[in-house]
Protein backbone atom coordinates (compact mmCIF):
# COMPACT_ATOMS: atom_id res chain seq x y z
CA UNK A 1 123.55 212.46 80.28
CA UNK A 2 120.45 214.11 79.43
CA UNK A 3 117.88 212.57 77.15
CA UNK A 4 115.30 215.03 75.76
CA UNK A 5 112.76 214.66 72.91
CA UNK A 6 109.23 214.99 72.26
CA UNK A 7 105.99 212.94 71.45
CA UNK A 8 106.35 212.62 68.01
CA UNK A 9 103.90 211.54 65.48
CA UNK A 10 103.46 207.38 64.47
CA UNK A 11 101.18 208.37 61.63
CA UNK A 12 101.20 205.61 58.92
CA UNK A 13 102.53 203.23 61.33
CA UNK A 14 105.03 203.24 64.56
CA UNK A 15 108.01 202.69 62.57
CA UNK A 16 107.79 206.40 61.46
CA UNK A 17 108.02 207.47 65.19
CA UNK A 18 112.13 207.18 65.53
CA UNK A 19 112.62 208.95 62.23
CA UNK A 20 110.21 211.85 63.02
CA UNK A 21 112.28 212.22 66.13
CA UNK A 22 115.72 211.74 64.41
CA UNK A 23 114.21 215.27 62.46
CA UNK A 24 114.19 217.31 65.54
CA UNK A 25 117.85 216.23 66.68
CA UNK A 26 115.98 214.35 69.38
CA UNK A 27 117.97 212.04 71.82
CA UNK A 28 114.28 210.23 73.64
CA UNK A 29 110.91 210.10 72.33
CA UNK A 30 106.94 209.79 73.02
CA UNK A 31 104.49 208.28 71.22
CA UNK A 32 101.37 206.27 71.26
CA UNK A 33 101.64 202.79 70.02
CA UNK A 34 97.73 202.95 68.80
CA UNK A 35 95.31 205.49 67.71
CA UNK A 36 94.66 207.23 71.41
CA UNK A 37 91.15 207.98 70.87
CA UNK A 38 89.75 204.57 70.31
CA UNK A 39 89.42 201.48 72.39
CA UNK A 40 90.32 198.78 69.83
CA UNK A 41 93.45 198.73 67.03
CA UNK A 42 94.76 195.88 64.76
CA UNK A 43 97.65 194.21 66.17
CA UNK A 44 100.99 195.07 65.54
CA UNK A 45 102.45 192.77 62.28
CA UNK A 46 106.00 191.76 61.77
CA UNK A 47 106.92 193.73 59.35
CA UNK A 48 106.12 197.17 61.61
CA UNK A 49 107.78 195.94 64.60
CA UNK A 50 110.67 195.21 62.30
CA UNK A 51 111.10 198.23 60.72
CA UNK A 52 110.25 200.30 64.51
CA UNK A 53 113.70 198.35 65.26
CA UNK A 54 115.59 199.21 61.99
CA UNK A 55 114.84 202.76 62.64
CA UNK A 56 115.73 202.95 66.30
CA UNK A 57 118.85 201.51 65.02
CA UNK A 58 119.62 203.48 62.23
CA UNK A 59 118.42 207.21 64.87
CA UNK A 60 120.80 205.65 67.12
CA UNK A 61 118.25 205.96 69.78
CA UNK A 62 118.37 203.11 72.55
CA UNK A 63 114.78 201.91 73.73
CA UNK A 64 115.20 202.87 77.39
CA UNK A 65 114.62 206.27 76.04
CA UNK A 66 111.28 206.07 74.68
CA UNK A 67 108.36 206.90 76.97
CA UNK A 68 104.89 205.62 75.04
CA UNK A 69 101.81 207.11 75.91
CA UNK A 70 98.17 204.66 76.33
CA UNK A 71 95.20 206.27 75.17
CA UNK A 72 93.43 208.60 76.79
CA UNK A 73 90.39 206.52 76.81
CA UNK A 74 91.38 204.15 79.69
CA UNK A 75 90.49 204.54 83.26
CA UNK A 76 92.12 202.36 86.03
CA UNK A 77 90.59 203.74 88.54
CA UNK A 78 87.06 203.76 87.10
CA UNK A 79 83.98 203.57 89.38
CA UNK A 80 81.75 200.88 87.78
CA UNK A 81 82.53 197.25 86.97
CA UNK A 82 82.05 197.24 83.13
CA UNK A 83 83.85 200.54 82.72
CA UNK A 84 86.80 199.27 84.77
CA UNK A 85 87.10 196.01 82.76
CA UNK A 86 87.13 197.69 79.51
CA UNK A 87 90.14 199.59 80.85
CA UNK A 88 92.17 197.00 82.37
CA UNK A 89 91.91 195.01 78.93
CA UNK A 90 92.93 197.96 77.24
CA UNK A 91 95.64 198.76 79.64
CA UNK A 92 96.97 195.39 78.97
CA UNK A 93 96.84 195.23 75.14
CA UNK A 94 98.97 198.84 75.41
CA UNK A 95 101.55 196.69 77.42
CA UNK A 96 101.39 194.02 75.54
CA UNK A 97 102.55 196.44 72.25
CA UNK A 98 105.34 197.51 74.00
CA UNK A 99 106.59 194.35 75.23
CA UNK A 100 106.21 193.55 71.43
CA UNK A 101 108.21 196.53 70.45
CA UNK A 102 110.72 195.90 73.30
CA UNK A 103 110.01 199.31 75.14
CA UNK A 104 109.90 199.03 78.74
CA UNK A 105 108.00 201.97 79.85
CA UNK A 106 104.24 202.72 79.47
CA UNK A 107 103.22 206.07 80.35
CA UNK A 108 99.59 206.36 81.31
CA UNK A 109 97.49 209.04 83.67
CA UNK A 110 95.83 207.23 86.92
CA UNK A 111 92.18 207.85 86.29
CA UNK A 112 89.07 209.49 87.41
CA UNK A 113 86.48 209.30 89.99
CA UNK A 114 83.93 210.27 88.25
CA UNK A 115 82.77 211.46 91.31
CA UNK A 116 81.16 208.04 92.09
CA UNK A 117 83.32 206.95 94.04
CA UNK A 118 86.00 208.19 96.62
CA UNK A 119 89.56 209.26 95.84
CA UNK A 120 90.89 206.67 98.27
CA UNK A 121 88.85 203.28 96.86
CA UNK A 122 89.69 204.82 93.05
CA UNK A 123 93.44 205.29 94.12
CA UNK A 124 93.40 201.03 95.15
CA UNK A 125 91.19 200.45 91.71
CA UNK A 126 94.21 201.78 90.01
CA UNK A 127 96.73 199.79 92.12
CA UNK A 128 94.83 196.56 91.51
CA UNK A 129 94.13 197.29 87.76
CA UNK A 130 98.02 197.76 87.67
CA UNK A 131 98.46 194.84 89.89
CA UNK A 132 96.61 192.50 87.45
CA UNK A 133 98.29 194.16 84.25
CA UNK A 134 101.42 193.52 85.20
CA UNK A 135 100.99 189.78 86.34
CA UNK A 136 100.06 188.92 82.39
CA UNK A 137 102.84 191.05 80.57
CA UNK A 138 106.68 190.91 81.31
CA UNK A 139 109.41 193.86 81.10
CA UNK A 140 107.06 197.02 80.82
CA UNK A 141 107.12 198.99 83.68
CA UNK A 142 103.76 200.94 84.34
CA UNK A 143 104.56 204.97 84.50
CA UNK A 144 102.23 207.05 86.41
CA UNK A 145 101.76 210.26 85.15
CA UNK A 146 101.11 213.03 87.59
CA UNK A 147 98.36 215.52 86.25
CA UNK A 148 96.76 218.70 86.86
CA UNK A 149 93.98 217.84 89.04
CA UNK A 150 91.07 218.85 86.36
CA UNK A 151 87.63 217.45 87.40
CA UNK A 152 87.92 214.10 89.36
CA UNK A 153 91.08 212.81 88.09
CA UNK A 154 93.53 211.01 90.47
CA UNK A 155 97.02 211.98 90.98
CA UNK A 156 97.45 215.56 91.10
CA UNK A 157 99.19 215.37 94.11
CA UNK A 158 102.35 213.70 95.14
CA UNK A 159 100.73 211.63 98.09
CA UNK A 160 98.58 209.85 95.31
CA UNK A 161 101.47 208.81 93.49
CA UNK A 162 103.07 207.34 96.78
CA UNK A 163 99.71 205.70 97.27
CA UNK A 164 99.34 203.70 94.47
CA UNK A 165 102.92 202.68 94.17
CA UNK A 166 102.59 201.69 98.11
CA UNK A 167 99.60 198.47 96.70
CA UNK A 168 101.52 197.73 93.35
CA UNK A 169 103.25 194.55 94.45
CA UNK A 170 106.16 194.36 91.61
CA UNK A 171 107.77 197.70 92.96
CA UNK A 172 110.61 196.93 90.28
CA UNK A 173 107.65 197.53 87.52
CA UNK A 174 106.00 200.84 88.59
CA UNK A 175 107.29 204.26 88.42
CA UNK A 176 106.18 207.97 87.82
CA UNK A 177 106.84 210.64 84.89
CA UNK A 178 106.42 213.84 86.49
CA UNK A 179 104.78 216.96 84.05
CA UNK A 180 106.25 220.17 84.67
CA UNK A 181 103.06 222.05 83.82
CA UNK A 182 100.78 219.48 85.17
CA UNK A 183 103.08 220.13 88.77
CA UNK A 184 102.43 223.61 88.48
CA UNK A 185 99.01 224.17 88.24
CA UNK A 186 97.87 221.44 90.69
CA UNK A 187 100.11 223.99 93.03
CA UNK A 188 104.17 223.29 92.85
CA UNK A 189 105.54 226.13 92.01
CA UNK A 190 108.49 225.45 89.80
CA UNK A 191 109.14 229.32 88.87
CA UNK A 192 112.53 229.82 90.62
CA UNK A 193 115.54 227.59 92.10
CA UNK A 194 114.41 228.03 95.77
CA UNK A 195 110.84 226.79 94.49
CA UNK A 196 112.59 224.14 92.56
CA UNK A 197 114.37 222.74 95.54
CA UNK A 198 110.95 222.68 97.47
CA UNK A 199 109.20 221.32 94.96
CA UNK A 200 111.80 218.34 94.59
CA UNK A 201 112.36 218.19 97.81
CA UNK A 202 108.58 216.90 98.35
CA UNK A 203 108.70 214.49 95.71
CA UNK A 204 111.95 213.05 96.49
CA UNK A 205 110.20 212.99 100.37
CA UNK A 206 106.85 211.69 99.46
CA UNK A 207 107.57 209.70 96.78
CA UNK A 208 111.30 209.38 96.06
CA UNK A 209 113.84 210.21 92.76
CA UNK A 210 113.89 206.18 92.90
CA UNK A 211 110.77 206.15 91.41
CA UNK A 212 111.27 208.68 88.98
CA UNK A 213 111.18 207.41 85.00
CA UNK A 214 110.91 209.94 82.95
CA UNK A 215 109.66 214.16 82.36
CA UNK A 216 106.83 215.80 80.17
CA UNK A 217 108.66 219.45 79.70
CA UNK A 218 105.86 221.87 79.35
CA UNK A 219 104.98 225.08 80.24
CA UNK A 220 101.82 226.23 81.83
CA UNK A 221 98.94 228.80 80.19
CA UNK A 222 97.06 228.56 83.57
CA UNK A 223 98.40 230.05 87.04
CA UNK A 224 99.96 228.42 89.72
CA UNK A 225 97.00 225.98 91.21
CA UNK A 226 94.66 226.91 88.63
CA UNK A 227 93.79 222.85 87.94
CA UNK A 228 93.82 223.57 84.51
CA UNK A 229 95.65 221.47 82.05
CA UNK A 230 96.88 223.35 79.37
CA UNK A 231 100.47 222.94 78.20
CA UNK A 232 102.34 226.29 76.68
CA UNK A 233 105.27 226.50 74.45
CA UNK A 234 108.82 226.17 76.71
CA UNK A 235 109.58 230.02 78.53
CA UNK A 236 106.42 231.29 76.68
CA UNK A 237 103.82 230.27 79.46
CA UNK A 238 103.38 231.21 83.32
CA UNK A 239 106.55 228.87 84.23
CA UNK A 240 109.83 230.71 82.38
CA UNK A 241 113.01 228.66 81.75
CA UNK A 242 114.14 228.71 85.02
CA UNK A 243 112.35 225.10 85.71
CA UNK A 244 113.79 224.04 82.91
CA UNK A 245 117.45 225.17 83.00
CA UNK A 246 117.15 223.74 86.35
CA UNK A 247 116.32 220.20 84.91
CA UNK A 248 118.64 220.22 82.47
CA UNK A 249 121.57 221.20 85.06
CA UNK A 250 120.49 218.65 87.98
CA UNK A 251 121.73 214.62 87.64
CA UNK A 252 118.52 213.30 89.10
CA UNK A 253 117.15 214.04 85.95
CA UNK A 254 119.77 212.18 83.76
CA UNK A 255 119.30 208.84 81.98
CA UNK A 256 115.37 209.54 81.91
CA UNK A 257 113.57 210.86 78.88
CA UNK A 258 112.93 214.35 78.98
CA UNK A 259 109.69 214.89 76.39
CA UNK A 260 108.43 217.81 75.39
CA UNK A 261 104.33 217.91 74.68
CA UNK A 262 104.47 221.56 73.83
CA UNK A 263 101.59 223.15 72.23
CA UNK A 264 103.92 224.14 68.68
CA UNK A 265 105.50 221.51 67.00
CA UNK A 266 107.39 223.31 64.69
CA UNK A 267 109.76 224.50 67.39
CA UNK A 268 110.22 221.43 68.95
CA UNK A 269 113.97 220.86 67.41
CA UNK A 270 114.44 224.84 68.59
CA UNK A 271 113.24 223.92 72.07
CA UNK A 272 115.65 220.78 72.47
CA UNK A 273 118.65 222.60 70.82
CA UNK A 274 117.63 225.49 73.71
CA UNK A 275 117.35 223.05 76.39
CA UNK A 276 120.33 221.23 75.63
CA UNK A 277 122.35 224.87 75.75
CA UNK A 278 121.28 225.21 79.30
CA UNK A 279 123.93 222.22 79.57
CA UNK A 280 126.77 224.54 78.50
């Protein structure tokens, strides 16, 4: 079965998230447990984490499903001590909200050099930062995002991912989302089945399907390579549909969520209904 969705809105609280996903005849959903820009949010009361469970009940949409984002603030991998700290407490309050909610993924991109510091002692900052995170939360797995390879950020290629997961001790509690457009333009192609298979091929080689939690379904503005992050609206963007009809046709990507960060939100319930006619 195929799960797809997108990263839906939690304005006015997290308990609107599974509604606002219900409205796009989503099956999965994104979303970020706290305001994404800042460091510090209130904590979660009763009454929201009540109602975030009424909702998923009444959407019919099982918690395995969801894929929650942590703010783009936090670095694992940062170079200096007090920057590093900041982010490891940070990383852990976003697990600690989903353990709260009973979600047991947490979706999160490596981190940065800065170019301070080399890619291979950042790569084991973020390993240890994920290490220590995990020994003071329970039943969250940590989800590495791959990205697009912009500036000094870690994990634009598959031998990163491998790297980390090879120093997280808890293998049972670490696994990747893989972006479609973040692939691309650090220099997968994904525009045809024969670049598909390749493509796969090296991540089910380097890093392994095993491993594999979840899908950001985007297209690419930028060019193959370009290290450019900039998502695009599904078959509107350098990519096509092929990537995706390929996806949506291939059982290594079933029981996952499949979420869509595309650039127009208004055709979000278009793009599912499209992806899910691939299926057909």
């Amino acid at each position: 079965m195929k799960y797809v969705g997108a990263h839906v809105s939690a304005s006015g609280g997290v308990q609107n998230a599974p509604l606002n996903a219900q409205a796009i005849g989503a099956k999965a959903f994104a979303l970020f447990t706290k305001n994404q820009r800042q460091w510090r949010a209130k904590p979660l009361s009763t009454e929201t984490i009540d109602s975030f469970h009424e909702n998923l009940e009444q959407v019919g949409i099982a918690s395995k499903f969801i894929l929650p984002h942590d703010s783009y603030l936090i670095n694992l991998g940062h170079p200096e001590a007090e920057g590093l700290e900041k982010s490891r407490a940070a990383f852990l309050d976003e697990l600690l909200r989903c353990e709260q909610l009973g979600l047991s993924l947490l979706n999160f991109h490596p981190g940065a050099t800065l170019r301070k510091i080399d890619e291979v002692q950042s790569l084991q900052r973020v390993a240890d930062s994920i290490n220590w995170s995990l020994e003071q939360s329970q039943g969250v797995t940590a989800v590495i995002e791959n990205t697009a390879g912009q500036g000094s950020t870690l994990g634009y290629c598959f031998e990163h991912l491998a790297e980390i997961i090879d120093r997280v001790e808890d293998k049972s509690r670490v696994g990747v989302c893989l972006d479609t457009c973040h692939t691309f333009v650090a220099g997968y192609d994904l525009r045809s089945v024969s670049a598909c298979d390749k493509t796969f091929a090296e991540f089910d080689r380097v890093v392994g399907f095993g491993y594999l939690r979840g899908m950001h379904l985007n297209d690419s503005k930028p060019e193959l390579g370009a290290r450019v992050d900039r998502h695009h609206s599904l078959g509107q963007g350098k990519l096509g549909w092929e990537v995706f009809r390929y996806i949506m046709q291939d059982q290594r990507f079933n029981d996952i969520p499949l979420i869509l960060e595309t650039i127009d939100d208004s055709l979000w319930a278009e793009e599912i209904a499209s992806l899910y006619g691939f299926q057909n």
